[in-house]
N, C-alpha and C. Protein backbone atom coordinates (compact mmCIF):
# COMPACT_ATOMS: atom_id res chain seq x y z
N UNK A 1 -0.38 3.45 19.93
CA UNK A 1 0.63 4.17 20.69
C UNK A 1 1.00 5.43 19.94
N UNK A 2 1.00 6.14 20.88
CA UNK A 2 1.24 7.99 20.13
C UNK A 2 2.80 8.27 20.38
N UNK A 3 3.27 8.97 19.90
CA UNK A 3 4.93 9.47 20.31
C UNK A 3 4.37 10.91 21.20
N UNK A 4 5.41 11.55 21.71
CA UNK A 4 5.06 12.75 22.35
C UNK A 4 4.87 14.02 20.83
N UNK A 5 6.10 13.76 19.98
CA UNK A 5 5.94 14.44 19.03
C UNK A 5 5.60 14.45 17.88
N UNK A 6 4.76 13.03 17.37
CA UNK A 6 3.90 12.81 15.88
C UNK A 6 2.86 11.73 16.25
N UNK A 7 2.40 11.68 15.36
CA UNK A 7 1.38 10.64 15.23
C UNK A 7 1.40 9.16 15.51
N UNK A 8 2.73 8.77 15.29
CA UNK A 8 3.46 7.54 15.39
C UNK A 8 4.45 7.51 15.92
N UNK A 9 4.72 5.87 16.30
CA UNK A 9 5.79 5.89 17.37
C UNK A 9 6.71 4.98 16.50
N UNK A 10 8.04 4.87 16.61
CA UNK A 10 8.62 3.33 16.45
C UNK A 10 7.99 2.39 16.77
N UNK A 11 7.69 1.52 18.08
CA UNK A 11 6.79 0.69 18.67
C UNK A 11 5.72 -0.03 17.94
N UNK A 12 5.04 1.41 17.22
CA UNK A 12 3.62 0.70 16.26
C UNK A 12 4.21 -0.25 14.99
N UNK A 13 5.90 0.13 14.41
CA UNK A 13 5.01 -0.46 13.68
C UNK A 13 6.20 -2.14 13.56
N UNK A 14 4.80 -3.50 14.00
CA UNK A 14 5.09 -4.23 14.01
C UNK A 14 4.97 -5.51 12.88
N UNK A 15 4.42 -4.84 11.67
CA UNK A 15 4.12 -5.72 10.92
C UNK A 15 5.77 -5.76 9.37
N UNK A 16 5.65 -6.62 8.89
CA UNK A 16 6.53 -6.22 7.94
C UNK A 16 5.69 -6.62 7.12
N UNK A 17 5.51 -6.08 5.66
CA UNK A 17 4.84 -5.55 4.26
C UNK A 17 5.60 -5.69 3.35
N UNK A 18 5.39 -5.79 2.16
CA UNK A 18 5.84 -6.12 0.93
C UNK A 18 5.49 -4.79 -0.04
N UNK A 19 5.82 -3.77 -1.09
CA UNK A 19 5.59 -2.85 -1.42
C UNK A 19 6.07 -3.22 -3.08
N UNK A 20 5.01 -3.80 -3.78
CA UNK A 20 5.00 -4.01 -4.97
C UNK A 20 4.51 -2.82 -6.13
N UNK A 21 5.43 -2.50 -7.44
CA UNK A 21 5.02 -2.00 -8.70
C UNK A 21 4.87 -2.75 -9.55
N UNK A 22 4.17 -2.48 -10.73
CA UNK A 22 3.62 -3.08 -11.74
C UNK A 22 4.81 -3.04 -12.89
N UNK A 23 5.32 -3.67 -13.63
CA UNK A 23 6.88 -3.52 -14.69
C UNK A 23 6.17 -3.67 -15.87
N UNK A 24 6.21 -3.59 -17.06
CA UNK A 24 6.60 -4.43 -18.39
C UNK A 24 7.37 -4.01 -18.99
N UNK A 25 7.79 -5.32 -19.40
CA UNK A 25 8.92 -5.81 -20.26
C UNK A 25 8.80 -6.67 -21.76
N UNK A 26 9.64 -6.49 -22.16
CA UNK A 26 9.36 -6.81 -23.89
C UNK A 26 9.53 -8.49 -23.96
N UNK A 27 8.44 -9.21 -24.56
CA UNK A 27 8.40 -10.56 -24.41
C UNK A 27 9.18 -10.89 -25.36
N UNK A 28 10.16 -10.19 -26.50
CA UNK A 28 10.93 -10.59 -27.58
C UNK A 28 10.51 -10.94 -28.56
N UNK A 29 8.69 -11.04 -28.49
CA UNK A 29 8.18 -11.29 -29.98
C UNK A 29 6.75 -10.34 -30.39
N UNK A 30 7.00 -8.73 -29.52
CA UNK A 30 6.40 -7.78 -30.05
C UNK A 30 5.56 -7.06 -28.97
N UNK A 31 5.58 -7.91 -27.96
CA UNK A 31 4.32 -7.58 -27.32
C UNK A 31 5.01 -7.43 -25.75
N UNK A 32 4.06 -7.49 -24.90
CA UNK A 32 4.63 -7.30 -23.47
C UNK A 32 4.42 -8.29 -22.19
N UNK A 33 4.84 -8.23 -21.81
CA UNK A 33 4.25 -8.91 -20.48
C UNK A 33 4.51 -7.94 -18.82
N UNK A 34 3.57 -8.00 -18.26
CA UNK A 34 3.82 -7.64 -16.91
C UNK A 34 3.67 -8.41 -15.66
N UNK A 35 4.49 -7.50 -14.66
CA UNK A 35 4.75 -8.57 -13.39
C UNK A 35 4.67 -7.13 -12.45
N UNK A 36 4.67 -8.24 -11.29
CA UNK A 36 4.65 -7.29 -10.42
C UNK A 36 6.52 -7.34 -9.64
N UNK A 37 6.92 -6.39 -9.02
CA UNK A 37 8.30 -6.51 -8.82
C UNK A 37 7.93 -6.20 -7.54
N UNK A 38 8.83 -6.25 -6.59
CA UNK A 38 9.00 -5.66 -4.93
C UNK A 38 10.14 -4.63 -5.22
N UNK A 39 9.16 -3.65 -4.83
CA UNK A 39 9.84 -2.35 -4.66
C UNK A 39 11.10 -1.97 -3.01
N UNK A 40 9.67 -2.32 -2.48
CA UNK A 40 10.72 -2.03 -0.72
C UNK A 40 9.58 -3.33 0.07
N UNK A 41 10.27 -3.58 1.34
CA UNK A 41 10.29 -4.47 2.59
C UNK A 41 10.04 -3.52 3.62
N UNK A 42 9.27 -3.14 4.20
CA UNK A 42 9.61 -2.08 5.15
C UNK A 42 8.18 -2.35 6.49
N UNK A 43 8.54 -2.11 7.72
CA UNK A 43 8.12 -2.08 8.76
C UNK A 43 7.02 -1.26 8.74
N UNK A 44 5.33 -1.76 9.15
CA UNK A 44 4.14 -0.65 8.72
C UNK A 44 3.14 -1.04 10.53
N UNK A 45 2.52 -0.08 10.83
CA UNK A 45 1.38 -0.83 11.80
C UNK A 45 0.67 -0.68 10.67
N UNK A 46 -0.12 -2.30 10.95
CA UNK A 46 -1.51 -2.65 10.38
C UNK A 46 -2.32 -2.24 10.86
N UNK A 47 -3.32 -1.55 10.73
CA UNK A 47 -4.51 -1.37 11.19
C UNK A 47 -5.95 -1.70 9.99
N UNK A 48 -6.24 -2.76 10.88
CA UNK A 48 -8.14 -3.16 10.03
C UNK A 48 -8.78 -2.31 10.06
N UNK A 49 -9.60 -2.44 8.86
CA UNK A 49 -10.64 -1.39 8.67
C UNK A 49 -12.29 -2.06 8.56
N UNK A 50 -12.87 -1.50 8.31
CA UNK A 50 -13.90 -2.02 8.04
C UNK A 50 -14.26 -2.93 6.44
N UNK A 51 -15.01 -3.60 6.86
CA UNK A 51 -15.58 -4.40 5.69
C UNK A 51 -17.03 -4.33 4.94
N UNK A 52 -16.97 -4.59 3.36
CA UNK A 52 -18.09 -4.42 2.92
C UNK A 52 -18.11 -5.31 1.90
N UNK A 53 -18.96 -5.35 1.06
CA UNK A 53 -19.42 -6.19 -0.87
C UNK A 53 -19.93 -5.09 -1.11
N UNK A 54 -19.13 -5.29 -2.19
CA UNK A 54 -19.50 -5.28 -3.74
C UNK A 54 -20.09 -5.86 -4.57
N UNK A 55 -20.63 -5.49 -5.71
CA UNK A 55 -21.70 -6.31 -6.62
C UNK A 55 -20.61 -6.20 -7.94
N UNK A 56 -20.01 -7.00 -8.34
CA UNK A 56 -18.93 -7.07 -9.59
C UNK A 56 -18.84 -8.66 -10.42
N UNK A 57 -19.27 -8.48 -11.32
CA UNK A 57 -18.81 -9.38 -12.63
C UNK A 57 -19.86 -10.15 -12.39
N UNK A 58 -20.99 -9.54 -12.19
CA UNK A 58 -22.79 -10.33 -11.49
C UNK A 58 -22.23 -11.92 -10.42
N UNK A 59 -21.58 -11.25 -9.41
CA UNK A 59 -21.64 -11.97 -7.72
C UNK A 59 -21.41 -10.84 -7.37
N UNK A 60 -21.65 -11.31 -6.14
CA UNK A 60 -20.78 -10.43 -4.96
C UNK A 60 -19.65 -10.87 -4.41
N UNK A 61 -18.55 -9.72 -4.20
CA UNK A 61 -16.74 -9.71 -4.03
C UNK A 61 -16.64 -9.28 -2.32
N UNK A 62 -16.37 -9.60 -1.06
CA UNK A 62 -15.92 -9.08 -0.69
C UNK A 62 -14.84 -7.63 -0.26
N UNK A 63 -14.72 -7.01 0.45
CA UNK A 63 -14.26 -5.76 0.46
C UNK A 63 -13.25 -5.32 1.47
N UNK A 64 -12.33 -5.42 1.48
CA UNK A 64 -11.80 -5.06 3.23
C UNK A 64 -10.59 -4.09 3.19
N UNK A 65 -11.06 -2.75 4.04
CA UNK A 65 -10.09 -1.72 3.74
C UNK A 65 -8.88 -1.78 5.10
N UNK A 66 -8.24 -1.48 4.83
CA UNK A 66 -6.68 -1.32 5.97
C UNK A 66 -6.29 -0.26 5.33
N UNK A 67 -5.60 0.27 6.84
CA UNK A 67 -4.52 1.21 7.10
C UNK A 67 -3.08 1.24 7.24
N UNK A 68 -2.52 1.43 6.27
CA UNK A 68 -0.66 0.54 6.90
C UNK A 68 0.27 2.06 6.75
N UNK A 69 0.56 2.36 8.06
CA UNK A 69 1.69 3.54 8.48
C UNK A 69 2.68 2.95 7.98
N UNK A 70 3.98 4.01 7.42
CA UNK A 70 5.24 3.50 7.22
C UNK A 70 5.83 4.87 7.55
N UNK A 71 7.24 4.81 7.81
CA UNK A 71 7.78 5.63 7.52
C UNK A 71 8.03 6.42 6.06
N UNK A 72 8.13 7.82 6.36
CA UNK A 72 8.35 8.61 4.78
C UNK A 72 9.46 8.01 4.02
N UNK A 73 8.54 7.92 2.60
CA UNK A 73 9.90 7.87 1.73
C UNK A 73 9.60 9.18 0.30
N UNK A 74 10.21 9.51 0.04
CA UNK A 74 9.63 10.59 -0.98
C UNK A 74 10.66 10.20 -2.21
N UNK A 75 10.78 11.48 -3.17
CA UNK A 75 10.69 11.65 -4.62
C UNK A 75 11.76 13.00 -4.25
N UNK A 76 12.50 12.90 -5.30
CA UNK A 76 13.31 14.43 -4.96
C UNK A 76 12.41 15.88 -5.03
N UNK A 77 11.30 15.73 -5.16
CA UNK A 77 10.17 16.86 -5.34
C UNK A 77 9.96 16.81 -3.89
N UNK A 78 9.52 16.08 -2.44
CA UNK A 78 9.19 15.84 -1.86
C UNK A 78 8.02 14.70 -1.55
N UNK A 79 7.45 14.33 -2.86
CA UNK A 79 6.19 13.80 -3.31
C UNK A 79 6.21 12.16 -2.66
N UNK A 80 5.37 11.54 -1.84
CA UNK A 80 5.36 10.55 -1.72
C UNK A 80 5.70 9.60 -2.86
N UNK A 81 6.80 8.70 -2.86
CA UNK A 81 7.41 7.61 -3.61
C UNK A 81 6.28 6.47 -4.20
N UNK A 82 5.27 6.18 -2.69
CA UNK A 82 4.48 5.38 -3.19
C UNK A 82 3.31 5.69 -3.50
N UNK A 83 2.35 5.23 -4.57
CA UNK A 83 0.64 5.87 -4.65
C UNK A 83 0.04 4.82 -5.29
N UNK A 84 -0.82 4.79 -6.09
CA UNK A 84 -2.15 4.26 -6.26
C UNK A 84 -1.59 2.83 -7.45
N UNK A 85 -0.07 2.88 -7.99
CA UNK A 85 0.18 2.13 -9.03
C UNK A 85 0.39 1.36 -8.22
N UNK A 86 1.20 1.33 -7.18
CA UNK A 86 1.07 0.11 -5.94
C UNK A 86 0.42 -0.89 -5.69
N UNK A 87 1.13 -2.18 -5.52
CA UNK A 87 -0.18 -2.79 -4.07
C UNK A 87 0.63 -3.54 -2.64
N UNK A 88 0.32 -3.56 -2.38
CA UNK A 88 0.96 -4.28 -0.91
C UNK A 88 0.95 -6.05 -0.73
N UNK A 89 1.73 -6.37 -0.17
CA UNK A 89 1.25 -8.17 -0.19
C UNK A 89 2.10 -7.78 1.73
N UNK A 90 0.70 -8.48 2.15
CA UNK A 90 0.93 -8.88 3.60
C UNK A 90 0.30 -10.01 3.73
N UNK A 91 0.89 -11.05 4.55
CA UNK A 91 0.39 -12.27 5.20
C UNK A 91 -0.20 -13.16 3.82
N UNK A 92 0.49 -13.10 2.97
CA UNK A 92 -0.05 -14.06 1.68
C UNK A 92 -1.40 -13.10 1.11
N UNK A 93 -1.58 -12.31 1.54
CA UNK A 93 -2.87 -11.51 0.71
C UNK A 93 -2.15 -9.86 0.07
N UNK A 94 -3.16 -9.64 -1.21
CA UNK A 94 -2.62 -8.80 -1.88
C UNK A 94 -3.78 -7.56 -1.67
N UNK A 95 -2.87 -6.20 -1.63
CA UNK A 95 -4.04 -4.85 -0.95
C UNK A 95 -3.89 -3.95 -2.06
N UNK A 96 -4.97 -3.60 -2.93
CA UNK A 96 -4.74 -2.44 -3.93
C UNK A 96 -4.16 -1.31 -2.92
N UNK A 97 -3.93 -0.23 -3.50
CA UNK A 97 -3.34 0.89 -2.70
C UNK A 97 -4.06 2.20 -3.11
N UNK A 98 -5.15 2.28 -2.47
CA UNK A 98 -5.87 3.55 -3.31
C UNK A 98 -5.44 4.87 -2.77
N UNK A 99 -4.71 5.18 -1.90
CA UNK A 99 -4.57 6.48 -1.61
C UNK A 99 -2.97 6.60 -0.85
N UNK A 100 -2.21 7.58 -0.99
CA UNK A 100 -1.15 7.74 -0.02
C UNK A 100 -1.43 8.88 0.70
N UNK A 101 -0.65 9.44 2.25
CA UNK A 101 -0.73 10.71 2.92
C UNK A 101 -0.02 10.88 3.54
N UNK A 102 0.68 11.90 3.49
CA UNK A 102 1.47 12.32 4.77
C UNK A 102 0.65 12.89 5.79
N UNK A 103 0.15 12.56 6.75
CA UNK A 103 -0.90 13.00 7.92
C UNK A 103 -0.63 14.18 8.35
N UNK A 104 0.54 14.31 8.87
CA UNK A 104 0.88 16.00 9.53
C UNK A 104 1.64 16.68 8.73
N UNK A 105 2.17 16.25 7.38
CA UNK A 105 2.31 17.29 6.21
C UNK A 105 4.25 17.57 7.13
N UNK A 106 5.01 16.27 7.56
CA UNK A 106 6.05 16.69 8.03
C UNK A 106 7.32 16.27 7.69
N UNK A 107 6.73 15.05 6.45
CA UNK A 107 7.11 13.95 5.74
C UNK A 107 8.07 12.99 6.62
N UNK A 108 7.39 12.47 7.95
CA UNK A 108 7.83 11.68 8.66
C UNK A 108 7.17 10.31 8.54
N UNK A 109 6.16 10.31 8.38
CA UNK A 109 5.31 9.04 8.32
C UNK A 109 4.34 8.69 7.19
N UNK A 110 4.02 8.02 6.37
CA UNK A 110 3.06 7.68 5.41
C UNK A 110 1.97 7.07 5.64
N UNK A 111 0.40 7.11 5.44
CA UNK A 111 -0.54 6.37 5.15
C UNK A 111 -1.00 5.81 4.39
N UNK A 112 -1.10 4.57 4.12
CA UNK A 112 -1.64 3.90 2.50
C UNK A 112 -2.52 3.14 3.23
N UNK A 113 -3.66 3.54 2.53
CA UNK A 113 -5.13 3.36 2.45
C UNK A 113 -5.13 2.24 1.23
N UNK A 114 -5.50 1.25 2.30
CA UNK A 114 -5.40 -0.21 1.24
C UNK A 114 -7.25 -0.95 1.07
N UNK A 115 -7.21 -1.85 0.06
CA UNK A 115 -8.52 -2.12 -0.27
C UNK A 115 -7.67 -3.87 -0.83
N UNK A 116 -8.40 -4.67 0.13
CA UNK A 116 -8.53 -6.03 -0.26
C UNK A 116 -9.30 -6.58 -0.98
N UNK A 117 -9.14 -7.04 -2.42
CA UNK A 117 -10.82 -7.41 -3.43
C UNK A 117 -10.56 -6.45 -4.23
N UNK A 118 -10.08 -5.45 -4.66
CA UNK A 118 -10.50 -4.44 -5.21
C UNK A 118 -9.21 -4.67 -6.68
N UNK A 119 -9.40 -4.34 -7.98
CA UNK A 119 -8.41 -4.90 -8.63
C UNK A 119 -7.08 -3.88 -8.63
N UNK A 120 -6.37 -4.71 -8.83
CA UNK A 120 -5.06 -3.87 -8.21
C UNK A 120 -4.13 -3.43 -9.83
């Protein structure tokens, strides 16, 4: 579904998403540990992408890329908030986040170009 005036509508987006960063924190005896934290909850259309393998750690990994629209969130620069340190958790599965975009450059809507399999 298109709006009359962007790329996206309210309507599309029906999925809700999970928007995880990577933390560490001091384990108290020198060293670190990391986690992943939830950054934001926010409303995305899913869109599937195509699928492929990979040849990694001598098997083959599955591959599966998605598209998840959100609304803009930025950086006081204007700079998309979210990018590649990211990953997403939808439906019990976890999506590296290899790319962010603002599509029409109007900072109304975001694209994150997600990769299932891929290490996050």
């Amino acid at each position: 579904m298109v709006s009359c005036c962007g790329k996206y509508a309210t309507g599309d987006l029906r999925s809700k998403i999970t928007i995880q960063r990577k933390t560490r924190t001091s384990d108290g005896a020198g060293g670190v540990t990391e986690t992943w934290d939830d950054i934001a909850t926010v409303w995305a259309s899913w869109v599937p992408g195509a699928g492929s393998e990979v040849w990694r750690a001598q098997r083959v990994n599955p591959l599966v890329r998605v598209k998840a629209a959100i609304r803009f969130r930025g950086d006081s620069f204007g700079a998309p908030y979210y990018g590649p340190q990211d990953r997403v958790f939808y439906r019990g599965r976890y999506h590296a986040v290899i790319s962010v975009v603002d599509p029409d450059d109007r900072r109304e809507w975001l694209e994150l170009m997600l990769s299932e399999g891929a290490p996050s």
